[in-house]
Protein backbone atom coordinates (compact mmCIF):
# COMPACT_ATOMS: atom_id res chain seq x y z
CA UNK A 1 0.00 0.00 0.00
CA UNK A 2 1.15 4.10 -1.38
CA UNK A 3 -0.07 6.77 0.39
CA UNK A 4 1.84 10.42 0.52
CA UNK A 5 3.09 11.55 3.72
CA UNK A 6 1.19 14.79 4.92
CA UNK A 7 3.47 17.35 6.55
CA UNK A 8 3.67 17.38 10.30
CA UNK A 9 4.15 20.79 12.09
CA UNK A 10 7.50 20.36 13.99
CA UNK A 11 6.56 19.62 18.18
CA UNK A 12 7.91 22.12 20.22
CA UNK A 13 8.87 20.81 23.78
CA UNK A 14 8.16 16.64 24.64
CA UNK A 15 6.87 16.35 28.15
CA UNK A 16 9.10 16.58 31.10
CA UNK A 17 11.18 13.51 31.85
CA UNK A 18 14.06 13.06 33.89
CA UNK A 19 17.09 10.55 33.44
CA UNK A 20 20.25 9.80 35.53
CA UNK A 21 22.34 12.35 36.61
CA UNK A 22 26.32 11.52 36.52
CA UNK A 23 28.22 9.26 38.82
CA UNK A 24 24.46 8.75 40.47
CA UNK A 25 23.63 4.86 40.50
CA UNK A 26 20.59 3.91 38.60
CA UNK A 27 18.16 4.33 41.62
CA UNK A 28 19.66 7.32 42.63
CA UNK A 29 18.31 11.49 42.51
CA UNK A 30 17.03 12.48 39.15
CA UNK A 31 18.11 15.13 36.98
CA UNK A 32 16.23 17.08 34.14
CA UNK A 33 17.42 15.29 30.91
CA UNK A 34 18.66 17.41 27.96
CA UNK A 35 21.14 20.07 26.78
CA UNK A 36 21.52 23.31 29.40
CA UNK A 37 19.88 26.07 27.61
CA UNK A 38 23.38 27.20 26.95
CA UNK A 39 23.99 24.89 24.62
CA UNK A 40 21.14 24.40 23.13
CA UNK A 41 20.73 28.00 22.23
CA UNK A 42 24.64 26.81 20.59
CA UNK A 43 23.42 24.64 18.65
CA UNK A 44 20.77 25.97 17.28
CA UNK A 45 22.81 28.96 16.12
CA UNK A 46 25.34 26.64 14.50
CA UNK A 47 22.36 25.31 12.61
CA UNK A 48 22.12 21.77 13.75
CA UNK A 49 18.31 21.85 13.47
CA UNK A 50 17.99 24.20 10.20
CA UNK A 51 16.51 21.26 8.54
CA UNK A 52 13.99 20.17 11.03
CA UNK A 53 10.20 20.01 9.31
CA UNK A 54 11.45 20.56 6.09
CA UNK A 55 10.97 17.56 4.38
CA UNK A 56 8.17 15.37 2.75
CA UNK A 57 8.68 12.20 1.67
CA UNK A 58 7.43 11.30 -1.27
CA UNK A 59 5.72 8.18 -0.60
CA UNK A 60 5.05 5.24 2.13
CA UNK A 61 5.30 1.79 1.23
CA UNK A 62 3.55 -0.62 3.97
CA UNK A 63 4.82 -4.31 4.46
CA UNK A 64 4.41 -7.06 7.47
CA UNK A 65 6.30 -5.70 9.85
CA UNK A 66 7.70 -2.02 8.43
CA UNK A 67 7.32 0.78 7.23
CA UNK A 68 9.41 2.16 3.92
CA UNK A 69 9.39 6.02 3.38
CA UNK A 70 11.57 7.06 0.66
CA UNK A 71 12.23 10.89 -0.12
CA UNK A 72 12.30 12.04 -4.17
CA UNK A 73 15.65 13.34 -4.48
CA UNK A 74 16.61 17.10 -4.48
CA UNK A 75 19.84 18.45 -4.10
CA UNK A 76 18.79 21.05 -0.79
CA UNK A 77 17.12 18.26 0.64
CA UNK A 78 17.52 14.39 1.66
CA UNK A 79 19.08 12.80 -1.23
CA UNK A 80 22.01 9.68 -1.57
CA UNK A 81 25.72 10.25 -2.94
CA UNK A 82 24.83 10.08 -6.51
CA UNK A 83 21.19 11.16 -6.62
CA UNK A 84 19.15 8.47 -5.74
CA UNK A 85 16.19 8.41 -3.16
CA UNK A 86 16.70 8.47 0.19
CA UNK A 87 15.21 6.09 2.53
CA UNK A 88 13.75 5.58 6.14
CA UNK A 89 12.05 1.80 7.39
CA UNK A 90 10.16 2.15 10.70
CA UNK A 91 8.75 -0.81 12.43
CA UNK A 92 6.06 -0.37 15.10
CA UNK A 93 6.03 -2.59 17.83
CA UNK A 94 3.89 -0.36 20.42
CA UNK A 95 6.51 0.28 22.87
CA UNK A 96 7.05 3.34 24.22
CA UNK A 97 10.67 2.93 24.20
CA UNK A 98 12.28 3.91 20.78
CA UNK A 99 15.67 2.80 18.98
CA UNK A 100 16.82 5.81 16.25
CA UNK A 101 19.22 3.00 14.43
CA UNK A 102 21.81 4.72 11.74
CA UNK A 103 23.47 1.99 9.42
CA UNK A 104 26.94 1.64 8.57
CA UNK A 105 28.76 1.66 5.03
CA UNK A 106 32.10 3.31 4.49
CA UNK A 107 32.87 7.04 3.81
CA UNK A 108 33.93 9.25 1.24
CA UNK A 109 36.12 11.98 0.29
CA UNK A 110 39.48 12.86 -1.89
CA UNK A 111 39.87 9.79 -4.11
CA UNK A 112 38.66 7.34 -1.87
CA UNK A 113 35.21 6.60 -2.04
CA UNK A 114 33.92 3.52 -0.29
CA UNK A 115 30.76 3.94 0.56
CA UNK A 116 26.98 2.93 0.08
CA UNK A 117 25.39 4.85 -2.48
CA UNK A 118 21.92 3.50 -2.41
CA UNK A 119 19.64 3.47 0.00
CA UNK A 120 17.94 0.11 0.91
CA UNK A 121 14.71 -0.57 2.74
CA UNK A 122 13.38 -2.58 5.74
CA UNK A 123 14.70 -2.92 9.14
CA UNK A 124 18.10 -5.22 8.60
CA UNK A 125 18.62 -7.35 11.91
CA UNK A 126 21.97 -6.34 12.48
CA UNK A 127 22.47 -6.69 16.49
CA UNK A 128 20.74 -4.06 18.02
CA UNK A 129 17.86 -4.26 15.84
CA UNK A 130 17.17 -8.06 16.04
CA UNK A 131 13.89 -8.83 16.98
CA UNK A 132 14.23 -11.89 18.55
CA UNK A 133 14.67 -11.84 22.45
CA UNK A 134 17.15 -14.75 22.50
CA UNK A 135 19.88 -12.54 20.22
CA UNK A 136 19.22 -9.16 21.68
CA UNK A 137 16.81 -9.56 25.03
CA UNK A 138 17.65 -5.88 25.91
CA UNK A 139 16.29 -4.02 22.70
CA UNK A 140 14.07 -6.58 21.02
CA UNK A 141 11.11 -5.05 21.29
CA UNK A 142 11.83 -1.30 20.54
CA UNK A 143 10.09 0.33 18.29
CA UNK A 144 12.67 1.19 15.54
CA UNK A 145 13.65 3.87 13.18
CA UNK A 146 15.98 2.43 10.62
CA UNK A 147 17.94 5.45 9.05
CA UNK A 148 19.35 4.03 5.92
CA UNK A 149 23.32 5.42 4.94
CA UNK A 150 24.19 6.59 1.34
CA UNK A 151 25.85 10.17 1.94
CA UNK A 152 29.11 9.10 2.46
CA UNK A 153 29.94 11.62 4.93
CA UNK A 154 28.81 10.00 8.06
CA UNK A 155 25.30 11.51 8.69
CA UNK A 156 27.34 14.70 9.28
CA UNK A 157 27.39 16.70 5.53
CA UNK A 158 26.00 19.66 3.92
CA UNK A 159 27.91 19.69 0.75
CA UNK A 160 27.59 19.32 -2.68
CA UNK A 161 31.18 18.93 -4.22
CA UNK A 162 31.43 19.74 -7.59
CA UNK A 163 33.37 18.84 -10.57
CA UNK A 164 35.79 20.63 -12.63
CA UNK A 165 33.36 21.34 -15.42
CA UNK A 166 30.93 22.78 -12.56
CA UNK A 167 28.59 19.11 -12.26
CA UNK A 168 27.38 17.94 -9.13
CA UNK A 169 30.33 14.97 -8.34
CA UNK A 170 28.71 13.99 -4.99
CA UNK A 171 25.99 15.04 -2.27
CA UNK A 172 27.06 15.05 1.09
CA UNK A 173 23.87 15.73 2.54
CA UNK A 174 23.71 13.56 5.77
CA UNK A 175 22.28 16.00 8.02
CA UNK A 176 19.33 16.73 6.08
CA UNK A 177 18.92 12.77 5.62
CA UNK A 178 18.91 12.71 9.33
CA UNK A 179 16.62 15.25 10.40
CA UNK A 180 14.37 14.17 7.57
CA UNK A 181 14.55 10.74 9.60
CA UNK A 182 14.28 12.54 12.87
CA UNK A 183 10.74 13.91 10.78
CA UNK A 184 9.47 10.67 10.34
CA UNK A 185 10.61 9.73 13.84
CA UNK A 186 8.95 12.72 16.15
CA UNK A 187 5.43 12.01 13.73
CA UNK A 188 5.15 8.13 14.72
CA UNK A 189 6.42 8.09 17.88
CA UNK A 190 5.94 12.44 19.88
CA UNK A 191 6.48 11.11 23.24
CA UNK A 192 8.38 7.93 23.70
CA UNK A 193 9.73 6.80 27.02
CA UNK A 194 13.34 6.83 26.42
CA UNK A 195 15.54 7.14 23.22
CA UNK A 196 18.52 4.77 22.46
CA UNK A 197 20.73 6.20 19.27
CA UNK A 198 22.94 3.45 17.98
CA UNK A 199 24.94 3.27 14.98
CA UNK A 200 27.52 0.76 13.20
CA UNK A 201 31.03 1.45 11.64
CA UNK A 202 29.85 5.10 9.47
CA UNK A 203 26.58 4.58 11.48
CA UNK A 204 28.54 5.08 15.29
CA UNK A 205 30.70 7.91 13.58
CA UNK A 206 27.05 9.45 12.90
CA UNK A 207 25.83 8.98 16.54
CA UNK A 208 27.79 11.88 17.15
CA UNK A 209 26.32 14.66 15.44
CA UNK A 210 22.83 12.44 15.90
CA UNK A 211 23.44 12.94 19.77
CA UNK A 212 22.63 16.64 19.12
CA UNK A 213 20.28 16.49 16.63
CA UNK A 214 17.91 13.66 18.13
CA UNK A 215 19.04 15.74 21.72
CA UNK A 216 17.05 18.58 20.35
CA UNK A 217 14.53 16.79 18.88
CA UNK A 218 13.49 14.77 22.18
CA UNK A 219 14.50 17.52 24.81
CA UNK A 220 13.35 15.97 28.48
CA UNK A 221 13.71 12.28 27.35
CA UNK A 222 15.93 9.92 28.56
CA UNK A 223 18.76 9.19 26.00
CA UNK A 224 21.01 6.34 25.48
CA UNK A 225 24.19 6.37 22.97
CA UNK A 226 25.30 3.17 21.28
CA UNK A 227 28.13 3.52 19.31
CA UNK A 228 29.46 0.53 17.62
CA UNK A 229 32.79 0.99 15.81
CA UNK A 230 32.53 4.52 15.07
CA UNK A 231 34.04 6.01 18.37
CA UNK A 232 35.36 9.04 16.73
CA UNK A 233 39.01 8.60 15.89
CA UNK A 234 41.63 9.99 13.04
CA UNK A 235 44.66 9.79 11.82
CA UNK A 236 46.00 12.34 14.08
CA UNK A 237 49.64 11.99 11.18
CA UNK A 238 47.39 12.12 8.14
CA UNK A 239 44.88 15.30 6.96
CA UNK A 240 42.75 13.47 4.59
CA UNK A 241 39.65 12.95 6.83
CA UNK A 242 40.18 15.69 8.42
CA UNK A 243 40.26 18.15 5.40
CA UNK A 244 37.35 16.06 4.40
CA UNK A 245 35.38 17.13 7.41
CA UNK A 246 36.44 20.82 6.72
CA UNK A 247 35.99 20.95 2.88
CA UNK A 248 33.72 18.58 1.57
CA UNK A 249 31.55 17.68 4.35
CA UNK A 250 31.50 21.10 5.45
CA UNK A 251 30.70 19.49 9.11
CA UNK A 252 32.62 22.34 11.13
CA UNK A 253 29.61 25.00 10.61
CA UNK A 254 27.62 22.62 13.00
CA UNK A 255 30.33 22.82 16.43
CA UNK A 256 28.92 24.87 18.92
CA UNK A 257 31.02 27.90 19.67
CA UNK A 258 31.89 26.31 23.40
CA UNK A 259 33.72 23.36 22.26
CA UNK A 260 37.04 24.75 21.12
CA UNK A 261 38.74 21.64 21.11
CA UNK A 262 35.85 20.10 19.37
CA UNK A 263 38.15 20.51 15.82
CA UNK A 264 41.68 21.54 17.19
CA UNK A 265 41.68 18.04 18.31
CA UNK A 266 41.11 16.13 15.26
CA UNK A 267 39.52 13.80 17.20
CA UNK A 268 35.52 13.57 17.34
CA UNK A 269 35.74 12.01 21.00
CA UNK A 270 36.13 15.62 22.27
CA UNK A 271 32.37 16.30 20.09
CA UNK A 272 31.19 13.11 22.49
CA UNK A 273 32.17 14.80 25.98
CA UNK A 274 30.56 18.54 25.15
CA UNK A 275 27.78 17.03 24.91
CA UNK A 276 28.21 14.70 28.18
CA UNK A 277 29.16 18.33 29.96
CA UNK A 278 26.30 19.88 28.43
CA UNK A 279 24.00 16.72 29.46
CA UNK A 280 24.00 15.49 32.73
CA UNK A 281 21.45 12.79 32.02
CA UNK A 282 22.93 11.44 28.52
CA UNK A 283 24.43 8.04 28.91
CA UNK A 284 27.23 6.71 26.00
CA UNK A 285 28.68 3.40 25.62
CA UNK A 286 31.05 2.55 23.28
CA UNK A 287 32.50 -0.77 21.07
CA UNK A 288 35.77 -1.20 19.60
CA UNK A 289 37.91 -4.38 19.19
CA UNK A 290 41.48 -2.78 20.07
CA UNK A 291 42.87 -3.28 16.42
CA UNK A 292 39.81 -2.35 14.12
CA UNK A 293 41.04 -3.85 10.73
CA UNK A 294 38.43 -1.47 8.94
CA UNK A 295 38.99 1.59 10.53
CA UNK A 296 42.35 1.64 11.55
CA UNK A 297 44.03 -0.21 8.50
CA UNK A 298 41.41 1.03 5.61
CA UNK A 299 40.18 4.09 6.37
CA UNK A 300 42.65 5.82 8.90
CA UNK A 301 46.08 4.45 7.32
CA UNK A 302 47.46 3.18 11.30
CA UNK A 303 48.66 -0.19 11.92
CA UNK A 304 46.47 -2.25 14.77
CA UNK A 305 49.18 -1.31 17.79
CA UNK A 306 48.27 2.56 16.41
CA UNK A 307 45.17 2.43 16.66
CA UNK A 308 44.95 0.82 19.85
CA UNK A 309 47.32 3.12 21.57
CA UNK A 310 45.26 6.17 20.29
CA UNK A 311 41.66 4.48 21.21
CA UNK A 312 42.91 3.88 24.81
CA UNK A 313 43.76 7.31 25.19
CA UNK A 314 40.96 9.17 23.11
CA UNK A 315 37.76 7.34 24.59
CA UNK A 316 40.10 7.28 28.19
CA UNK A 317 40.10 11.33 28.60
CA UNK A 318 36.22 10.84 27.97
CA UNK A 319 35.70 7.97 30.66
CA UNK A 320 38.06 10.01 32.95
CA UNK A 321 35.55 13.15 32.67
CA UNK A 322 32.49 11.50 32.74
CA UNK A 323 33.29 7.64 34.60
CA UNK A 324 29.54 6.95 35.12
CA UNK A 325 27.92 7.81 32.08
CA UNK A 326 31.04 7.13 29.30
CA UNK A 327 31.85 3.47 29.26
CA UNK A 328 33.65 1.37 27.07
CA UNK A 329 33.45 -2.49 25.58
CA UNK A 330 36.69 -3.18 24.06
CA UNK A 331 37.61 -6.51 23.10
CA UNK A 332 41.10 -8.06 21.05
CA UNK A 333 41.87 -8.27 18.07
CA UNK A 334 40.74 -6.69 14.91
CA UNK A 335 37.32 -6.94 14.19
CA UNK A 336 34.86 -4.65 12.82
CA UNK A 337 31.60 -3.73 14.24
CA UNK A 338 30.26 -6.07 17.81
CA UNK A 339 27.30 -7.56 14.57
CA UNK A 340 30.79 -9.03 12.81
CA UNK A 341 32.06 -10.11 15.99
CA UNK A 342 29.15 -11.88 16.60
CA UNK A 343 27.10 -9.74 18.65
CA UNK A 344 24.72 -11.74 20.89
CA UNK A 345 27.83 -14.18 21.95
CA UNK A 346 30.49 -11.62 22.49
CA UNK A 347 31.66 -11.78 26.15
CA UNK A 348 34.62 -10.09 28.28
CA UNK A 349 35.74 -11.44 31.58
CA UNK A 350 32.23 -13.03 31.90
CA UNK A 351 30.57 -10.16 30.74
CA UNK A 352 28.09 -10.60 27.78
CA UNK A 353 27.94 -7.79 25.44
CA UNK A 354 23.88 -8.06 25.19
CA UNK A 355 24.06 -8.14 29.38
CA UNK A 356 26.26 -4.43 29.26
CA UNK A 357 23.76 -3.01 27.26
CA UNK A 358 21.10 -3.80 29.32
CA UNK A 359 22.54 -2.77 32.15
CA UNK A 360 23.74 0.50 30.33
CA UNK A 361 20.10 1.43 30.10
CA UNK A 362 19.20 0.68 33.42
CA UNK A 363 17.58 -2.77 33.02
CA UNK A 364 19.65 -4.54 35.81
CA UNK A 365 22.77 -4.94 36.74
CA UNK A 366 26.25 -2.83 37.06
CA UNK A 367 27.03 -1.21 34.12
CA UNK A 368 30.85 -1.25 33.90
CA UNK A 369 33.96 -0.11 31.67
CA UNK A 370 34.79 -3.18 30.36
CA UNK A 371 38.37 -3.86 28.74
CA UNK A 372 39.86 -6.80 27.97
């Protein structure tokens, strides 16, 4: 079944919920959850949610268990690499509690361009969005908004690069793919219970700017970062990414003016604790195996040892500042993504990978930094 999408008028504030406030255990005094209005009013003037309500997509397709909305393409608006549709799946269960899911597939800028160009439809079970309790008992029933990846710049982009003759070469429109997402998202589901973003690979590099948008977006709900292989690292020898960022992705504009370091870095983990400063409630757990074949060997140009030495210390300044609410799940060897690694059986020191995450968002037990 076809039917067009009506436009929805963007919801101003959700309802007042509170989350847990840092180093608090998860019984513990409550605090407001959001941005401060310092940095929201940052944000906003950095034009993080320019595109919010903008968007109409051009059709919904209904099957069994999803929903397929898929967005004509248009160069100022949601749109893949090369010009084809963009695409958002949405499956309903009737829980309050909601998982904003942003797929992985590569990156692109310079001459390398690896990277999903098409955007696919349904739902794909890939760990955090199985549906079956045995694989993934802590998120199995979410409702789920499947954000499908074909920019090639991470979720983050607001770029069209053009060739020498003055053509369109590629669209680098991620955040306007996203907030069109976060459209769909805020119609189906105005006042969920709590909000989990999780991403894979590209998908966890996109959690980061997502933690702001889908912040403003859900301001007063509980939210929950999974980042899966994306924690936020470059080359900190090489420029390539990071010119990419600069030039092509145009991704800078969106830093609020607070977060100095945010770029002089050139590492995204500093992006991951403004927003922890600026949150007391948020809660972020990270995945890595310790030698990332994909990231560190592919895409950043660093051998395993590297990479390892430089996620230790990256994601360890963030657990430092923020112990109870940044935690890490860092296994050996080099492996890409906890869904390659196997996901559902993945333990460390007796600690199951599905059991972290459920403790992460408060479902029982400790939630712990665990490193093997």
């Amino acid at each position: 079944m076809t039917q067009t999408v009506s436009r929805w008028v963007w919801l101003g504030l959700c309802l007042a919920v509170v989350g847990c406030g840092d180093d608090e255990p998860l019984g513990g005094p409550k605090l407001p959850a959001g941005f401060d209005d310092e940095a929201k009013a940052e944000l906003v003037a950095a034009g993080v949610t320019k595109y919010f309500g903008q968007f109409e997509a051009e059709q919904v397709e209904s099957y069994e268990d999803f929903d397929a909305y898929t967005f004509a393409p248009r160069d100022d608006g949601p749109t893949c690499l090369f010009g084809d549709p963009f695409r958002v799946s949405v499956r309903d269960t009737g829980s309050r509690d909601l998982l904003i899911y942003l797929q992985g597939g590569g990156a692109c800028w310079g001459s390398s361009c690896t990277a999903n160009a098409k955007a696919g439809i349904g739902v794909q079970p890939v760990g955090w969005t199985d549906k079956t309790k045995e694989a993934n008992p802590a998120l199995f029933d979410f409702s789920v908004v499947f954000v499908s990846y074909c920019d090639g710049s991470v979720f983050s982009g607001d770029n069209l690069v053009l060739a020498a003759d003055g053509s369109i070469e590629r669209r680098h429109r991620g955040l306007a793919n996203l907030s069109a997402a976060l459209d769909i998202a805020k119609e189906r589901f105005p006042t969920p219970r709590r909000v989990v973003v999780g991403g894979s690979s590209a998908g966890g590099y996109g959690t980061i700017v997502a933690t702001a948008v889908v912040r403003l977006a859900y301001d007063g709900v509980p939210m929950f970062v999974i980042n899966d292989a994306g924690v936020g690292l470059t080359n900190p020898e090489e420029d390539g990414l990071i010119e990419a960022v600069k030039n092509e992705w145009k991704f800078p504009q969106f830093l609020p003016a607070s977060c100095a370091d945010c770029l002089a870095s050139r590492q995204f983990t500093s992006v991951v604790q403004w927003g922890l400063d600026h949150d007391p409630s948020l809660r972020v757990g990270v995945f890595s195996a310790y030698e990332d074949s994909i990231i560190s060997g592919l895409f950043l140009g660093m051998t395993g040892p590297q990479f390892r030495e430089l996620l230790l210390k990256e994601t360890g300044k963030v657990h430092e500042a923020h112990p109870s609410r940044y935690k890490r799940f860092f296994i050996e060897g080099g492996a890409h993504t906890a869904i390659l690694a196997g996901y559902s059986d993945v333990s460390v020191n007796g600690t199951r990978l599905v059991a972290w995450t459920a403790a992460m968002l408060g479902d029982g037990g400790a939630w712990n930094d665990v490193l093997e």
